[in-house]
Protein backbone atom coordinates (compact mmCIF):
# COMPACT_ATOMS: atom_id res chain seq x y z
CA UNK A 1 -113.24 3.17 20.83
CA UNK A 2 -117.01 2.81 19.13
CA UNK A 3 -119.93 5.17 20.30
CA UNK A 4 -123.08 3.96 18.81
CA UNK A 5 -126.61 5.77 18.99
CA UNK A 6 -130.04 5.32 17.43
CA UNK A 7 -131.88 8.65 16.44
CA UNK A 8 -135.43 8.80 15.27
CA UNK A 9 -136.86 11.37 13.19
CA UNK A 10 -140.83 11.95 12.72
CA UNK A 11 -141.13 13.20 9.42
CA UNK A 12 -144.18 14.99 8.37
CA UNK A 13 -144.37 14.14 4.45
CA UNK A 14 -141.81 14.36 1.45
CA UNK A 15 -138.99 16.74 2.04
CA UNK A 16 -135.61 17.16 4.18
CA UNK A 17 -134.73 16.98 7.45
CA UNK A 18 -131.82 18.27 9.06
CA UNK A 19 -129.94 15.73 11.22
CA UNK A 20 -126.84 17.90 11.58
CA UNK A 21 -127.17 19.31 14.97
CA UNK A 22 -127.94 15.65 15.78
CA UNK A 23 -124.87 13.91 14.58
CA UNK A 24 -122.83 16.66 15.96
CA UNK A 25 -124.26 15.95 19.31
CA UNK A 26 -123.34 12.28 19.17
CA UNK A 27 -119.88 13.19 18.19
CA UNK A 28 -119.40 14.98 20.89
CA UNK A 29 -120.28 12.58 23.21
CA UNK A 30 -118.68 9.70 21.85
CA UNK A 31 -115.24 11.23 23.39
CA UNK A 32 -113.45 10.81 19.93
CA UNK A 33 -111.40 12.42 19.12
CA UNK A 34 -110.01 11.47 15.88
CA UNK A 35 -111.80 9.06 13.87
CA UNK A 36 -115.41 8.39 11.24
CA UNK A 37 -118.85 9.02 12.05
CA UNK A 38 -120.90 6.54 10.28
CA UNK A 39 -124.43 7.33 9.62
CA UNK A 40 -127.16 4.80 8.28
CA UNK A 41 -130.74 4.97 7.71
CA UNK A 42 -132.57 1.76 8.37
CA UNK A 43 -135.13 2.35 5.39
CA UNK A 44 -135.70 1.84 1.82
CA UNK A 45 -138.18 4.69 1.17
CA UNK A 46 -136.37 7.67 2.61
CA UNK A 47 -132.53 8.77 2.12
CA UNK A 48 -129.29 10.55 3.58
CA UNK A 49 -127.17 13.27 1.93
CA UNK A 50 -124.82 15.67 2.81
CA UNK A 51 -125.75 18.67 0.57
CA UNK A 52 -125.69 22.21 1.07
CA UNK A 53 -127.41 24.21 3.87
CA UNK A 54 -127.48 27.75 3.45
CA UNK A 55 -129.80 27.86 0.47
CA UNK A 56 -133.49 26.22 0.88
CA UNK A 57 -134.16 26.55 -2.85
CA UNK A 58 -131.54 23.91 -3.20
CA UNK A 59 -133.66 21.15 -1.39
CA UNK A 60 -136.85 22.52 -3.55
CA UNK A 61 -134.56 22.06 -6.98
CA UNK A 62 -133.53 18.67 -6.05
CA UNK A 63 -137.43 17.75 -5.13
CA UNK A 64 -138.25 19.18 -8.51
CA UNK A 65 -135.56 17.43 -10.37
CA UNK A 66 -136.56 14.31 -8.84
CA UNK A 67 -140.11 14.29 -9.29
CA UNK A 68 -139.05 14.74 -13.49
CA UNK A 69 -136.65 11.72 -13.04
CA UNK A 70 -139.29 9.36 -10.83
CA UNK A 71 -142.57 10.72 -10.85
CA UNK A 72 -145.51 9.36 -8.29
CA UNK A 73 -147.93 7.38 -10.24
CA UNK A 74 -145.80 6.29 -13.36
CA UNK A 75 -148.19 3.37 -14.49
CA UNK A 76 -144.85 1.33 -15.48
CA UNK A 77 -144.38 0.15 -11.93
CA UNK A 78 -146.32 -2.57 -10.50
CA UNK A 79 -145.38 -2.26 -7.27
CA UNK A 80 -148.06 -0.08 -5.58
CA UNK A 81 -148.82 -1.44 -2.23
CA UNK A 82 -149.42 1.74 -0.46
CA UNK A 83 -150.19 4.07 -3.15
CA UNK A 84 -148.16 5.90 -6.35
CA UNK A 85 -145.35 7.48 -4.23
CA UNK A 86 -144.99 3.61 -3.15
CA UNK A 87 -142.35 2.68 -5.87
CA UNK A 88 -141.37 5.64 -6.73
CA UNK A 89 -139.43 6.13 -3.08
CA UNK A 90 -137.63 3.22 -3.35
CA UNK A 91 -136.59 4.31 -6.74
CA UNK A 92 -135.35 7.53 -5.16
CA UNK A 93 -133.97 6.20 -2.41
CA UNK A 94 -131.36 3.65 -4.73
CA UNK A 95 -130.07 6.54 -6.39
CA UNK A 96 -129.35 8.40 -3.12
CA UNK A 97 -127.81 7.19 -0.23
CA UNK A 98 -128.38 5.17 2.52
CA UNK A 99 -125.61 5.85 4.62
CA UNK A 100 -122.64 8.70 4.95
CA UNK A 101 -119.24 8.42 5.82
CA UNK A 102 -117.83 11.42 8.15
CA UNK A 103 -114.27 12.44 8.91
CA UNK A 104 -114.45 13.11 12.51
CA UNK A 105 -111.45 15.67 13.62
CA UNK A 106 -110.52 17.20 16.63
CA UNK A 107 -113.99 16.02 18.20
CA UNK A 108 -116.43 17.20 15.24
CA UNK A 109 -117.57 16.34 12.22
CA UNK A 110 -115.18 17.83 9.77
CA UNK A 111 -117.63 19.03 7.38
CA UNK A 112 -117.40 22.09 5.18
CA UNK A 113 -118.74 25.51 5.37
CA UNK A 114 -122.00 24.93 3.58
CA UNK A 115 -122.47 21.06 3.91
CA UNK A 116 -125.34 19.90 6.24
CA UNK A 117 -126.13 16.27 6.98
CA UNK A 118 -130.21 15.45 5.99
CA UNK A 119 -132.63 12.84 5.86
CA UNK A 120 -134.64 13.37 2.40
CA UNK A 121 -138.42 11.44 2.90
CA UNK A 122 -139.19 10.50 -0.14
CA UNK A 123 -143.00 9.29 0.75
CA UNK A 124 -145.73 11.64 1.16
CA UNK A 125 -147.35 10.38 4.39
CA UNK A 126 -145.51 10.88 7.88
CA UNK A 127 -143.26 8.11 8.95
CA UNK A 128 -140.62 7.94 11.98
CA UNK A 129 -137.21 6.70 10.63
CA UNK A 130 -134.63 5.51 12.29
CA UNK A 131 -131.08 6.44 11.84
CA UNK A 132 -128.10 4.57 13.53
CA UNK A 133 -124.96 7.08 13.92
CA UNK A 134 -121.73 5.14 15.25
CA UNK A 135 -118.52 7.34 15.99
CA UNK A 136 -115.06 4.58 15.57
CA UNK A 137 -111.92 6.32 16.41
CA UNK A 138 -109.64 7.04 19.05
């Protein structure tokens, strides 16, 4: 049995976005029961991780630790269509993810205690992504 669904997101600028309550809807839909929820972002300037969700001073470390390791405006990149952050997403968004791979149990996401599904934006400007979730199992 497959269950697939698009989701977009409007994001507002860099940061994270949760799309937990999301995929746990379309999980629970699908009718699985036992199976993997596959989620992909269909970008290459914005991310996915599954990362902890209880603290929000872990999504501002990982922004800070980021901008040290890719920083907007580094003159070494030549790509720069649409500004400094141009480059430096895609940079950030090859050593993330672009998809996650979920155990799906007993009709949910079997995800631990503090472990929340997000979409990190990685450009400054507001963009609608688009996220395809698709729930195999039986």
């Amino acid at each position: 049995m497959i269950a697939r669904e698009q989701v977009t997101v409007s994001t507002s600028g860099r940061g994270t976005y949760d799309l937990g309550h999301e995929v746990r809807r379309i999980v629970a839909a699908s009718g699985i029961s036992t199976g993997t929820c596959h989620v992909f972002i269909r970008h290459t300037s914005a991310s996915l991780m599954l990362c902890e969700n209880a603290d929000p001073d872990v999504m501002r470390d990982l922004e800070t630790f980021m901008s040290r390791q890719v920083p907007d405006g580094d003159p070494d990149y030549l790509h720069t269509a649409e500004g400094p952050d141009d480059m430096p997403a895609h940079v950030r968004s090859v050593l993330t993810q672009s998809d996650l791979n979920l155990p799906v149990v007993d009709g949910s996401c079997a995800l631990g205690t503090w472990q929340g599904i997000y979409l990190w934006e990685h450009r400054h400007a507001p963009h609608s992504r688009h996220i395809i979730v698709t729930v195999t199992g039986e």
